[in-house]
C-alpha atoms as a PDB file:
ATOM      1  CA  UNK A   1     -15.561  -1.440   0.638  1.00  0.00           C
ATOM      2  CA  UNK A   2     -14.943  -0.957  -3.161  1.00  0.00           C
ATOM      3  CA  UNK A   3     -11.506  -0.266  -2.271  1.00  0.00           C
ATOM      4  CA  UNK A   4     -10.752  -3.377  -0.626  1.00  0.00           C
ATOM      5  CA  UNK A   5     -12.291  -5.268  -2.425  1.00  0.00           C
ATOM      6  CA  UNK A   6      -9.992  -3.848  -5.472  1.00  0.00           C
ATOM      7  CA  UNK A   7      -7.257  -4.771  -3.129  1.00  0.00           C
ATOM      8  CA  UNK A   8      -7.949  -8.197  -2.750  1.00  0.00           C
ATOM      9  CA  UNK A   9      -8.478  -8.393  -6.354  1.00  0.00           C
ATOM     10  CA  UNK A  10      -4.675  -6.953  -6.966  1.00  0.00           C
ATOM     11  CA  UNK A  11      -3.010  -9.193  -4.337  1.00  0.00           C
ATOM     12  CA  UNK A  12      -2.329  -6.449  -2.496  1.00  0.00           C
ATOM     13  CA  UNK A  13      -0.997  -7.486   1.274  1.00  0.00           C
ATOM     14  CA  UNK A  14      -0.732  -3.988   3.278  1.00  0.00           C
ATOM     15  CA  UNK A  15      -3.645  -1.207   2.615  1.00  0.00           C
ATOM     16  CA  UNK A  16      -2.831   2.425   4.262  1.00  0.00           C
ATOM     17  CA  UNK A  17      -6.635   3.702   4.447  1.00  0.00           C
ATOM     18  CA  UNK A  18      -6.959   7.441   5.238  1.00  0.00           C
ATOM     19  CA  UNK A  19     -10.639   8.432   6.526  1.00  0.00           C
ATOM     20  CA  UNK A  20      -9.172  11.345   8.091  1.00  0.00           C
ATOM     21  CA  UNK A  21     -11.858  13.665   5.652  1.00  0.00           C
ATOM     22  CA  UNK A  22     -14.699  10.934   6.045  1.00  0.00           C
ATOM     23  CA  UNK A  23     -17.847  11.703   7.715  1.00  0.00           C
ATOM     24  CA  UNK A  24     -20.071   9.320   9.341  1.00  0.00           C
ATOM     25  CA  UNK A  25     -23.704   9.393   9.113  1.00  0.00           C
ATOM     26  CA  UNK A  26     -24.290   6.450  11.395  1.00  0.00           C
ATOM     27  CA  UNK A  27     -23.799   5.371  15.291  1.00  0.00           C
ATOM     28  CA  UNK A  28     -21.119   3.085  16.519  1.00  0.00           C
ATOM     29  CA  UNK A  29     -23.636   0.172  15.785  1.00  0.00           C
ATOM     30  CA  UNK A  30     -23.734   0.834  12.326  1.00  0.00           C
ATOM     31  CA  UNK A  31     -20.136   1.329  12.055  1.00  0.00           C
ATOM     32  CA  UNK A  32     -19.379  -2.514  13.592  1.00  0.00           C
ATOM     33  CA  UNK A  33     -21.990  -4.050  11.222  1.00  0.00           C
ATOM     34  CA  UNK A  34     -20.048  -1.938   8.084  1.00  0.00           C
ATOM     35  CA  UNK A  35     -16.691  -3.329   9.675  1.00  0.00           C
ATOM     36  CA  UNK A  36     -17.832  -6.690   9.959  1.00  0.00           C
ATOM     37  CA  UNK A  37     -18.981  -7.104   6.312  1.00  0.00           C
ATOM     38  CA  UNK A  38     -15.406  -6.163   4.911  1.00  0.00           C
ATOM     39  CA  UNK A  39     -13.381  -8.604   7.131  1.00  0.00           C
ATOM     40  CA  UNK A  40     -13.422 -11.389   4.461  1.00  0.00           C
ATOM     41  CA  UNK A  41     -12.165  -8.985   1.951  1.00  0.00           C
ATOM     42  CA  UNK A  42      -9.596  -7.941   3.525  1.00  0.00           C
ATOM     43  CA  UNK A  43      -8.549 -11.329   5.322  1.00  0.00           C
ATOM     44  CA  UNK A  44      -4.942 -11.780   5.938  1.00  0.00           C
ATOM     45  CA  UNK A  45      -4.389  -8.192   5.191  1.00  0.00           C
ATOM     46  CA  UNK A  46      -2.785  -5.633   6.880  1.00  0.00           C
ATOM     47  CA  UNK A  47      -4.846  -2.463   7.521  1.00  0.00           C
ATOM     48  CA  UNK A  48      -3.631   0.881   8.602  1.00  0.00           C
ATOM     49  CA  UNK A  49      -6.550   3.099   9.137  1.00  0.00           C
ATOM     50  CA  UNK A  50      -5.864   7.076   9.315  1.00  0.00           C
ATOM     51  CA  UNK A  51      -8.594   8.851  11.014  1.00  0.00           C
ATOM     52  CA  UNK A  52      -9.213  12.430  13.189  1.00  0.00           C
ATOM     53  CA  UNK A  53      -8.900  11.904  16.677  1.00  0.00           C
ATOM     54  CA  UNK A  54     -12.583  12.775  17.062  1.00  0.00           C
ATOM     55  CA  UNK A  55     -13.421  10.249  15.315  1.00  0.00           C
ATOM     56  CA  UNK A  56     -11.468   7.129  17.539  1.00  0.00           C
ATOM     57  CA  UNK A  57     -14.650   5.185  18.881  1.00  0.00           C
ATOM     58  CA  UNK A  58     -15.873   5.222  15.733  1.00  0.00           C
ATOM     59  CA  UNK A  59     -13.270   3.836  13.720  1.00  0.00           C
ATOM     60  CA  UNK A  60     -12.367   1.621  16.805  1.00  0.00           C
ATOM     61  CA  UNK A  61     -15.044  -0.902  15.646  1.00  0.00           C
ATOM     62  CA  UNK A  62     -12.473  -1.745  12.620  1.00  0.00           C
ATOM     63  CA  UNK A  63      -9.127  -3.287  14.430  1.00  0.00           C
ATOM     64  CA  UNK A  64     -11.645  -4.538  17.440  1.00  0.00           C
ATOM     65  CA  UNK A  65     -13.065  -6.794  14.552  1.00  0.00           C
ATOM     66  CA  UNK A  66      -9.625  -7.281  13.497  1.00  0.00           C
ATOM     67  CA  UNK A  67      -8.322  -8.849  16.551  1.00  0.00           C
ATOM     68  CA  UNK A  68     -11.675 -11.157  16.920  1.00  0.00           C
ATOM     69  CA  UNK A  69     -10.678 -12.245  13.441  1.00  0.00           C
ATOM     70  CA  UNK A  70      -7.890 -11.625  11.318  1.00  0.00           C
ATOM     71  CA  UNK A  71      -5.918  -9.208  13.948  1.00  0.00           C
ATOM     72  CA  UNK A  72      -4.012  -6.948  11.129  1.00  0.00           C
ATOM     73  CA  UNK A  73      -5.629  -3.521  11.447  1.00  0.00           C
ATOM     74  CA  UNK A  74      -4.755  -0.385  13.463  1.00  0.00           C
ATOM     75  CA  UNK A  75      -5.434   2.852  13.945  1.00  0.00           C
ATOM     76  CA  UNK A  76      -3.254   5.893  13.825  1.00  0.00           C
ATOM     77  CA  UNK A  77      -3.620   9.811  13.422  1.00  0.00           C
ATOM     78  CA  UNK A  78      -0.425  10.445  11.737  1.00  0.00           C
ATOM     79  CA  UNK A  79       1.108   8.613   8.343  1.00  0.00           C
ATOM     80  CA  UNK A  80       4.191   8.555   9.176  1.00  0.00           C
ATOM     81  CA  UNK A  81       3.486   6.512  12.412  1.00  0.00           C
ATOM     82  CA  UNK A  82       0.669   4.333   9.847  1.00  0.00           C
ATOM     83  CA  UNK A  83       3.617   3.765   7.548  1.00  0.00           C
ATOM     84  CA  UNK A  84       6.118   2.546  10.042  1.00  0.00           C
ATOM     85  CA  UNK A  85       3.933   0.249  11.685  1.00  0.00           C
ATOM     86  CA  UNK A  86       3.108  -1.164   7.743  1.00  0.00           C
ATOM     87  CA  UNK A  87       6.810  -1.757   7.105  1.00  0.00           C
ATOM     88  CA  UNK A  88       7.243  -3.108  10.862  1.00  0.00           C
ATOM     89  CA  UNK A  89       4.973  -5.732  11.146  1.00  0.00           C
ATOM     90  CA  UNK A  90       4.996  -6.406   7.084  1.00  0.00           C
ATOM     91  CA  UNK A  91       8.973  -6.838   8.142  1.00  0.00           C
ATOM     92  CA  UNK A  92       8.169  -9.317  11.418  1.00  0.00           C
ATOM     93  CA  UNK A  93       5.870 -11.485   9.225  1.00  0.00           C
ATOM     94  CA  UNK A  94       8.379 -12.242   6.726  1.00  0.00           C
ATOM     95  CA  UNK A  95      11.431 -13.116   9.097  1.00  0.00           C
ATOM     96  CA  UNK A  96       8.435 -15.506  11.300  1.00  0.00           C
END
């Protein structure tokens, strides 16, 4: 949260956000209610979240809130694939 927040502070517009080493000591519930309380930070934003494969439902909760509200987040297991879609849709937003 610190780290968006920071973001948002900066005027930063695209956040790559690698949780790939993260554990999580709470349920699914917990994560949507963590989710939830960063969308305003990182309104207008766009999020690439890097996370194990393992850990999909959980990080899930992030672009589902997304898409209810500021629909700029995504997940992805590799960077390179995180990267591309930052440039592509950073890319697409400019020429709209």
């Amino acid at each position: 949260r610190e780290t968006m927040q920071a973001c948002a502070e900066r005027g930063v517009s695209c956040i790559l956000l690698d949780v790939r080493e993260q554990s999580y000591p709470f349920d699914a519930q917990e994560a949507f209610t963590l989710f939830a309380g960063t969308v305003k930070t990182v309104q207008g934003k766009l999020v690439a979240i890097m996370c194990r494969p393992e850990h999909v439902s959980f990080i899930a909760a992030g672009p589902a809130i997304g898409d209810a509200t500021w629909n700029h987040a995504r997940f992805f297991f590799e960077e390179a694939d995180a990267r591309h879609w930052l440039e592509q849709t950073r890319s697409d937003a400019a020429d709209g």
